[in-house]
N, C-alpha and C. Protein backbone atom coordinates (compact mmCIF):
# COMPACT_ATOMS: atom_id res chain seq x y z
N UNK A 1 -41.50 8.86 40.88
CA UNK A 1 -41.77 10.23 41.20
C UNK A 1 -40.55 11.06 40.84
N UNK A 2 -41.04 12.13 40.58
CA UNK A 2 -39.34 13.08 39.93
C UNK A 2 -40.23 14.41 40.63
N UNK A 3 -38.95 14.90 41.42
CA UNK A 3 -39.15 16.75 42.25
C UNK A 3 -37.78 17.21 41.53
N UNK A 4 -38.31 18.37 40.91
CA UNK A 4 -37.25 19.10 40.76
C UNK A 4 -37.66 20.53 41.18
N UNK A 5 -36.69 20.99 42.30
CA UNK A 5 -37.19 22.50 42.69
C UNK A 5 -36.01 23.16 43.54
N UNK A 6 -36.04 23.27 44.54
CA UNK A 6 -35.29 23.90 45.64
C UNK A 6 -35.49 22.82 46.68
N UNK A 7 -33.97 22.88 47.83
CA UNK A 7 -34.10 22.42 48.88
C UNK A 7 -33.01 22.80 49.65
N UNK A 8 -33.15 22.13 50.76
CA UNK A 8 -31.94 22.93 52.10
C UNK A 8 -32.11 21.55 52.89
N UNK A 9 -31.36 21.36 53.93
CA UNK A 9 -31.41 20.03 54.51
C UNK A 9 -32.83 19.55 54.96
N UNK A 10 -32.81 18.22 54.71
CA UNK A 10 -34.04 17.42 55.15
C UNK A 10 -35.46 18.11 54.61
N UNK A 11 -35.48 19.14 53.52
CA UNK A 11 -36.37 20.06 52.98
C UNK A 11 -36.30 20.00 51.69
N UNK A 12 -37.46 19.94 50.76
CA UNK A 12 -38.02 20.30 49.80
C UNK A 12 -38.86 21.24 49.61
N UNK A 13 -38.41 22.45 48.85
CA UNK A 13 -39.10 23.44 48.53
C UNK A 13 -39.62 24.09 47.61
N UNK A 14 -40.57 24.72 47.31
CA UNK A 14 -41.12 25.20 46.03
C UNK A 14 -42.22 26.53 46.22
N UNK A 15 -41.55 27.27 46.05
CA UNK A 15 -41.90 28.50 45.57
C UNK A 15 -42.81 28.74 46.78
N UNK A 16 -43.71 29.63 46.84
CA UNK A 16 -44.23 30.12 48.21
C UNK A 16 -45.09 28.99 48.78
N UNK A 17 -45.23 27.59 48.54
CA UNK A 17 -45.66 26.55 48.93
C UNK A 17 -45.72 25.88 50.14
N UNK A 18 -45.91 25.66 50.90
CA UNK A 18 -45.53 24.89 52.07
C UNK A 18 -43.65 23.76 52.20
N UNK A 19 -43.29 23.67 52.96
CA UNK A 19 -41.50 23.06 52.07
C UNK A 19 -42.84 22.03 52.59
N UNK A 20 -41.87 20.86 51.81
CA UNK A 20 -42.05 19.16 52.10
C UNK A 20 -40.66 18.82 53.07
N UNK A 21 -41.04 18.06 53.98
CA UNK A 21 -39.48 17.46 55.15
C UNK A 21 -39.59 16.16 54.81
N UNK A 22 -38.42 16.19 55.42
CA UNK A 22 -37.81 14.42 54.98
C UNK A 22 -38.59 13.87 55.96
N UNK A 23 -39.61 13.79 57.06
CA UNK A 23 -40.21 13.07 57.56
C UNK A 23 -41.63 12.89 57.34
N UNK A 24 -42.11 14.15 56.22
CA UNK A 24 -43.48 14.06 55.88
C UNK A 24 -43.19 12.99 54.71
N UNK A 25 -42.34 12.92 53.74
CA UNK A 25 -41.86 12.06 52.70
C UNK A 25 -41.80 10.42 52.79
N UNK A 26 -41.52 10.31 54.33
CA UNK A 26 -41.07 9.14 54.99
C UNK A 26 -42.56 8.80 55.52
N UNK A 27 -43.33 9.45 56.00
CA UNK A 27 -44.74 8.93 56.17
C UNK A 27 -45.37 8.58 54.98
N UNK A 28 -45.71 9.33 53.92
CA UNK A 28 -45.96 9.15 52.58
C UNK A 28 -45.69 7.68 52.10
N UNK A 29 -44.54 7.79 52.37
CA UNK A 29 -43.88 6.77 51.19
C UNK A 29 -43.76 5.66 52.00
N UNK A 30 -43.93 5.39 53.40
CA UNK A 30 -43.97 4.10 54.20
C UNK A 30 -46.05 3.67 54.30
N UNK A 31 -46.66 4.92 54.03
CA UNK A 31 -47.77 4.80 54.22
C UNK A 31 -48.00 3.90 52.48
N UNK A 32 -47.58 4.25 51.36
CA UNK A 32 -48.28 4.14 50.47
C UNK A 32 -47.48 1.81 50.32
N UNK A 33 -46.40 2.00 50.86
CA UNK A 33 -45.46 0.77 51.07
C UNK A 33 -46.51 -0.24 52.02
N UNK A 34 -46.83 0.59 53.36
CA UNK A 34 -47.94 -0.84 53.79
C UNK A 34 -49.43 -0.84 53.50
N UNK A 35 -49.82 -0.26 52.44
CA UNK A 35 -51.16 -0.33 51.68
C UNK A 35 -50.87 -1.18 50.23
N UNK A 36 -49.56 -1.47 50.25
CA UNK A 36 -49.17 -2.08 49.21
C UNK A 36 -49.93 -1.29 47.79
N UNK A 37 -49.19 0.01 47.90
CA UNK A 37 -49.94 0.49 46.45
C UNK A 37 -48.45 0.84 45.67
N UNK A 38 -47.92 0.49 45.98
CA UNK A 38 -46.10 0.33 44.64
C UNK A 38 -45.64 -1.57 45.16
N UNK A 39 -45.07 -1.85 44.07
CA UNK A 39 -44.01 -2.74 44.35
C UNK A 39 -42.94 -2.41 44.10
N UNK A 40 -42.91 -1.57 43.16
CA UNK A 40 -41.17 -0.85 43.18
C UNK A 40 -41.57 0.53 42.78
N UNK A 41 -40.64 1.48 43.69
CA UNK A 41 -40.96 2.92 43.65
C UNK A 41 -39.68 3.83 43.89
N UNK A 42 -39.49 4.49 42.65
CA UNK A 42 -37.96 5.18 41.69
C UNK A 42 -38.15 6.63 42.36
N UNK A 43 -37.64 7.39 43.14
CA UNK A 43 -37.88 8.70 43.69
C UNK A 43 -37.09 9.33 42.71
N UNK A 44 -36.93 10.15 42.22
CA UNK A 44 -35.80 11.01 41.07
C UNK A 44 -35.99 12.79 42.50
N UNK A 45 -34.41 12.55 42.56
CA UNK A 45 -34.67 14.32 43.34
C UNK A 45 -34.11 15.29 42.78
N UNK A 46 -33.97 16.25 42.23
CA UNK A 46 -33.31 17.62 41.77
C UNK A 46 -33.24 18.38 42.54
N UNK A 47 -32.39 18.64 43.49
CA UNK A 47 -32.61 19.66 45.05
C UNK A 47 -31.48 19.53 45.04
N UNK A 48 -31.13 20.80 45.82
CA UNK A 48 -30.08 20.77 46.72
C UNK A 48 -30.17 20.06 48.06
N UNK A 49 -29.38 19.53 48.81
CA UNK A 49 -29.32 18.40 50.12
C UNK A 49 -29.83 17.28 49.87
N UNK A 50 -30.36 17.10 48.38
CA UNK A 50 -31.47 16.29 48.26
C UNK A 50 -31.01 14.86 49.07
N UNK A 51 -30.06 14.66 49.08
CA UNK A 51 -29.55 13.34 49.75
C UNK A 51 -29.99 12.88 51.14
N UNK A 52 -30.45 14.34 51.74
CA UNK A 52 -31.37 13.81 53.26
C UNK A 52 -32.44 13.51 52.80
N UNK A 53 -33.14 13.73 52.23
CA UNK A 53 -34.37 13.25 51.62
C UNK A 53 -34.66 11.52 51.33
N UNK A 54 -33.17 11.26 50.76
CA UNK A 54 -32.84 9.79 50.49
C UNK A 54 -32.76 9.11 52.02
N UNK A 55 -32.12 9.81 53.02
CA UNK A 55 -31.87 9.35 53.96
C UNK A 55 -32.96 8.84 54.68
N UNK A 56 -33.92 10.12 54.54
CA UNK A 56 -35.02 10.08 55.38
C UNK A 56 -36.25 8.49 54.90
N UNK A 57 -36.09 8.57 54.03
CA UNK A 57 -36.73 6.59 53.28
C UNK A 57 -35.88 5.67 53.68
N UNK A 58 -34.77 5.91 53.71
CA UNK A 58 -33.96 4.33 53.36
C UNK A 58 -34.44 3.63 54.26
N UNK A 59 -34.68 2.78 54.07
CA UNK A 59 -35.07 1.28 54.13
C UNK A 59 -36.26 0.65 54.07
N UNK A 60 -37.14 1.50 54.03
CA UNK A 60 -38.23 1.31 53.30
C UNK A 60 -38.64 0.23 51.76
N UNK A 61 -38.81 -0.92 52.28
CA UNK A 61 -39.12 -1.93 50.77
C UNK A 61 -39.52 -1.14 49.44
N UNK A 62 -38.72 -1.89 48.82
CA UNK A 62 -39.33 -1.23 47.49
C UNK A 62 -38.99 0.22 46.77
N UNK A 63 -38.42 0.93 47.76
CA UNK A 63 -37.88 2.53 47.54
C UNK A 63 -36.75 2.57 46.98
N UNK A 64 -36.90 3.28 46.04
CA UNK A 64 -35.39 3.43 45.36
C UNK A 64 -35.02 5.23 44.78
N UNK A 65 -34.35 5.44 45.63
CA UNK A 65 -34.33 7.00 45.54
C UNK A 65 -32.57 7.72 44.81
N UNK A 66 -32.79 8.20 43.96
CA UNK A 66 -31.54 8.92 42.56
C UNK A 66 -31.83 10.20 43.36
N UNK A 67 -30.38 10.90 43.58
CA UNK A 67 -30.64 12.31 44.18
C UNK A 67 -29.22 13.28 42.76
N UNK A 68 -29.68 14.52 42.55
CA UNK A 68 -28.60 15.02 42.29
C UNK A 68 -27.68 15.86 43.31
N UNK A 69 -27.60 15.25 44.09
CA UNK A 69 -27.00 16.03 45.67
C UNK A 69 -26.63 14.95 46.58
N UNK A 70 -25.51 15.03 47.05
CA UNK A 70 -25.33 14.36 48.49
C UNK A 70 -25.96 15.19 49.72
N UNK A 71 -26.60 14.59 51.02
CA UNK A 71 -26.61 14.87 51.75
C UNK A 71 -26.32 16.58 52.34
N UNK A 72 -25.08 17.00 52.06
CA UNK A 72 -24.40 17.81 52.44
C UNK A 72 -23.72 18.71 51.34
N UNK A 73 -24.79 19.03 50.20
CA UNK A 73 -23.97 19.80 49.08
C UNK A 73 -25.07 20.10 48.19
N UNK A 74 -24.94 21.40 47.64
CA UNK A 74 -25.93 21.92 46.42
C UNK A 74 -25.89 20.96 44.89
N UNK A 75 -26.77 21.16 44.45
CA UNK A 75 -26.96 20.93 43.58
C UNK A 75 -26.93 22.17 42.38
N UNK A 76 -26.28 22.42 41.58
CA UNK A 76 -25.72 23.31 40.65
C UNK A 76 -26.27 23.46 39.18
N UNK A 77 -27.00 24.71 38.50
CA UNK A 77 -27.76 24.64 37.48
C UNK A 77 -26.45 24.71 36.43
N UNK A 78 -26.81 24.42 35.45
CA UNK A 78 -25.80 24.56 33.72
C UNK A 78 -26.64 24.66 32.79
N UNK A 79 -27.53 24.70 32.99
CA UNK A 79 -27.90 25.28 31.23
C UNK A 79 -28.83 26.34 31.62
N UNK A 80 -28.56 27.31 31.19
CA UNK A 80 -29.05 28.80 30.81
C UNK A 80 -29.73 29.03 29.60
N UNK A 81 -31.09 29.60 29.60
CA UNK A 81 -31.72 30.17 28.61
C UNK A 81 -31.83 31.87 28.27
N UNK A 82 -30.62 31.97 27.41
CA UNK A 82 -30.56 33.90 27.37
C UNK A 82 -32.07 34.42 27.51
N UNK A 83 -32.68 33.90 26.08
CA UNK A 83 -34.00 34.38 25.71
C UNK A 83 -35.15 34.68 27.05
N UNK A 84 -35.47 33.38 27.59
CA UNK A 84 -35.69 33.82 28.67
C UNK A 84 -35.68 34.33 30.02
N UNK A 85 -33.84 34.46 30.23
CA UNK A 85 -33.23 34.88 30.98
C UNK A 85 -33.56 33.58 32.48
N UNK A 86 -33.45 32.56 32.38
CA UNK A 86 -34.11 31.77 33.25
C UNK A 86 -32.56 30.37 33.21
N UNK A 87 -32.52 29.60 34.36
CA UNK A 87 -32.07 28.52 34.46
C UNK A 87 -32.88 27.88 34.59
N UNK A 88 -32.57 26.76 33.39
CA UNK A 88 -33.25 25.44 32.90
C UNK A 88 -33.35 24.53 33.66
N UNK A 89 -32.72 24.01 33.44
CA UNK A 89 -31.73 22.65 34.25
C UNK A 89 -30.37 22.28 35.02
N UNK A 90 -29.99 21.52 35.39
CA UNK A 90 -28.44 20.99 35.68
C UNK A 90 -28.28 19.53 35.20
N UNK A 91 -26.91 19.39 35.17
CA UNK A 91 -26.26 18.35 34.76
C UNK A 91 -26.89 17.18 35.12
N UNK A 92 -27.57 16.85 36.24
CA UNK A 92 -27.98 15.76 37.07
C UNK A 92 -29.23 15.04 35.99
N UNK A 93 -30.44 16.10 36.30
CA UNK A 93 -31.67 16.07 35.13
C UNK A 93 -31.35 16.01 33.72
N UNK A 94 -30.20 16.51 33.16
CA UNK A 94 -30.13 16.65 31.72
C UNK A 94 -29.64 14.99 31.44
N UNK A 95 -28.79 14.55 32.41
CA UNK A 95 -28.09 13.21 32.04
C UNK A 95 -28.83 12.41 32.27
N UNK A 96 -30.10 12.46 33.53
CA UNK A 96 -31.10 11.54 33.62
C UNK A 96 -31.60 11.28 32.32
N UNK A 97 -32.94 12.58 31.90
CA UNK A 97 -33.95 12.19 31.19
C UNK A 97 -33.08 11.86 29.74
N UNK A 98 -31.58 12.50 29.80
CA UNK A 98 -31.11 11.81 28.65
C UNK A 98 -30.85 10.17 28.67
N UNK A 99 -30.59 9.59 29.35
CA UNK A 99 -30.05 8.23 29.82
C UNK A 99 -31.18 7.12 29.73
N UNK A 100 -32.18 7.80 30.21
CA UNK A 100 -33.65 7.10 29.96
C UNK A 100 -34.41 7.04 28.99
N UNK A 101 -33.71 7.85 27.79
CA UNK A 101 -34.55 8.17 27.04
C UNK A 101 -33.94 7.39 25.76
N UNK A 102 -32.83 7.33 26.25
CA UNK A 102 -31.84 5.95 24.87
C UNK A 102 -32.73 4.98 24.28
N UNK A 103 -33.22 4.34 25.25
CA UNK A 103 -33.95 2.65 25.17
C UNK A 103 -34.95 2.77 25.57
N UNK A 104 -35.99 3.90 25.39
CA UNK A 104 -37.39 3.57 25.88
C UNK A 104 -37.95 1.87 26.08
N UNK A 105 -38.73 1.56 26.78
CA UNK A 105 -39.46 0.15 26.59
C UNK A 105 -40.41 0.55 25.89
């Protein structure tokens, strides 16, 4: 799974949406763990705090959660699009989908 959007502690947010909390995430993802529908499951987060988010799973079998944020710190955009006057991305996402994308299988 990959979120990339807004967040604030223990919160995922997106645009006038309902936020997602680190404990609705933790039901989710423990619910989908004892229906046995993953054996291994890669969370990718792009948020700010995103690291409570991580918190809020850990230990959950099988979960494996990449945040671009600790716990306690923003997450910071870098690439700017003049044309559309918009922020793209940050460093976190750009080095991911670059890193993964070396050695496809």
């Amino acid at each position: 799974m990959f979120w990339c959007g807004h967040g604030a502690r223990n919160t995922l947010m997106w645009g006038s949406y309902d936020d997602v909390m680190g404990s609705d995430i933790n039901k989710m993802v423990g619910k989908l763990h004892s229906e046995n529908r993953y054996r291994k499951l890669l969370f990718v987060l792009d948020a700010c705090y995103s690291g409570t988010i991580g918190e809020a799973i850990e230990g959950i079998p099988g979960a494996l959660v990449f945040t671009a944020a600790l716990a306690n710190e923003p997450s910071k955009a870098d690439i700017y699009d003049n044309d559309m006057n918009v922020w793209l991305s940050n460093g976190f996402t750009r080095t991911f989908r670059d890193e993964i994308s070396k050695d496809p299988i």
